[in-house]
C-alpha atoms as a PDB file:
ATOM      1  CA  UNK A   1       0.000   0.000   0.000  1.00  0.00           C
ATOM      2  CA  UNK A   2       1.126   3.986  -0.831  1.00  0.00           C
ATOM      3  CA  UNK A   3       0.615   6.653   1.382  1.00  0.00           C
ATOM      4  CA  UNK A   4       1.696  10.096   0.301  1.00  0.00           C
ATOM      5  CA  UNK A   5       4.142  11.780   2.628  1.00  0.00           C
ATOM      6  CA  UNK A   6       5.323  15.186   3.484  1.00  0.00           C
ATOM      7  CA  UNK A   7       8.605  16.166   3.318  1.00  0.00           C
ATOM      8  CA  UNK A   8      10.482  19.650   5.267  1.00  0.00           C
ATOM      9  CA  UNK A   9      14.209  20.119   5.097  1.00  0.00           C
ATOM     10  CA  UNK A  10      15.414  20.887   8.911  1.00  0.00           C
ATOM     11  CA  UNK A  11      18.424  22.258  10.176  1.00  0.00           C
ATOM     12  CA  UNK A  12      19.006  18.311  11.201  1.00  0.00           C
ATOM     13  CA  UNK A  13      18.184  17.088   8.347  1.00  0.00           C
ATOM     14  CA  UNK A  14      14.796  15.923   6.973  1.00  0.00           C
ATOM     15  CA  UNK A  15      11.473  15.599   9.024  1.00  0.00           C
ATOM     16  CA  UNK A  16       9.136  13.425   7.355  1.00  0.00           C
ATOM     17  CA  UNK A  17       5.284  12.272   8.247  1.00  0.00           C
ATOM     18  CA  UNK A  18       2.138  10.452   6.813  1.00  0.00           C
ATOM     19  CA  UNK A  19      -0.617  12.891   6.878  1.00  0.00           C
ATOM     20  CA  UNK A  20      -3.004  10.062   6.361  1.00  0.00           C
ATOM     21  CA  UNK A  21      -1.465   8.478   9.436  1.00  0.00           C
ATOM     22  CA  UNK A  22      -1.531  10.942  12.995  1.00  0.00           C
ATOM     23  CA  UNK A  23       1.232  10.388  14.961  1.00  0.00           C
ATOM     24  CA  UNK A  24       3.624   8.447  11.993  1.00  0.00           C
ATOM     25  CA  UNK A  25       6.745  10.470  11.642  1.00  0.00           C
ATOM     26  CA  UNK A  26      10.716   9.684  11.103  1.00  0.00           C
ATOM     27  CA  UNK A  27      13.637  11.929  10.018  1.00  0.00           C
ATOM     28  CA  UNK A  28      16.694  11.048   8.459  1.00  0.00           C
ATOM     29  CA  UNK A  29      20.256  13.034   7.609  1.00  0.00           C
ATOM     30  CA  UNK A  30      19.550  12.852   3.661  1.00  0.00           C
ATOM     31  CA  UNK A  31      15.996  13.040   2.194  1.00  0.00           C
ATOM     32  CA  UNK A  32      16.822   9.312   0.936  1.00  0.00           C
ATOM     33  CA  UNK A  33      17.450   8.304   4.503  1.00  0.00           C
ATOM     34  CA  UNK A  34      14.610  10.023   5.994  1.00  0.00           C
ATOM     35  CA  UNK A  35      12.388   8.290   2.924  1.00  0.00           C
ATOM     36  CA  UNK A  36      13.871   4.667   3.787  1.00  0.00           C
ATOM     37  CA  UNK A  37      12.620   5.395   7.828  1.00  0.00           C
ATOM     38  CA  UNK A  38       9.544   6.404   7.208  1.00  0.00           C
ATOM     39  CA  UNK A  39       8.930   3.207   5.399  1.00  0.00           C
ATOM     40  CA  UNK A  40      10.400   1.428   8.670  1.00  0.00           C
ATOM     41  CA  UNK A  41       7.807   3.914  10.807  1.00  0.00           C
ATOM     42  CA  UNK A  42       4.703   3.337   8.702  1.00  0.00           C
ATOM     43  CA  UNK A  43       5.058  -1.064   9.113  1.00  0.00           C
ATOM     44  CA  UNK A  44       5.400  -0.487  12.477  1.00  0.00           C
ATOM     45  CA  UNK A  45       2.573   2.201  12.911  1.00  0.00           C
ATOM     46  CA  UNK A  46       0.588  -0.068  11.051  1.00  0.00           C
ATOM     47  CA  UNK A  47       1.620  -2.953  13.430  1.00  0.00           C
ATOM     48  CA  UNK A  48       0.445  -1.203  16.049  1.00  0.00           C
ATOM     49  CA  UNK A  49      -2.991  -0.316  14.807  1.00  0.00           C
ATOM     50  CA  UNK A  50      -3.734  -3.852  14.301  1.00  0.00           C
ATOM     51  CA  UNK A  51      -2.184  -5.311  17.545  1.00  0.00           C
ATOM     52  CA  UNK A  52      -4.350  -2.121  19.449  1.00  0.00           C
ATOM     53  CA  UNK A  53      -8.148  -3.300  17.234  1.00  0.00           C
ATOM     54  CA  UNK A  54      -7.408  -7.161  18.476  1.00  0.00           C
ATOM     55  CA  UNK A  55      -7.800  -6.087  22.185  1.00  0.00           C
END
């Protein structure tokens, strides 16, 4: 599954987040780093979500 993402150059670095998905950010020293955590942050989001609906 896609989800769009927004993208903001820090003074860090890169903040990214799923608008689609409160609470699902990451960040990353390169906007290809930041891109490969939010992918990393969005599984385990989605983890989450599901482990939270079975209780």
């Amino acid at each position: 599954m896609k989800y769009k993402v927004s993208i903001k150059k820090t003074e860090e670095g890169y903040s990214i987040w799923v608008p689609g998905l409160p609470g699902c950010w990451s960040q990353g020293k390169t906007e290809e780093e930041a891109l490969e955590n939010i992918k990393d942050a969005i599984q385990s989001y989605l983890e989450t979500v599901e482990l939270l609906c079975k209780n």
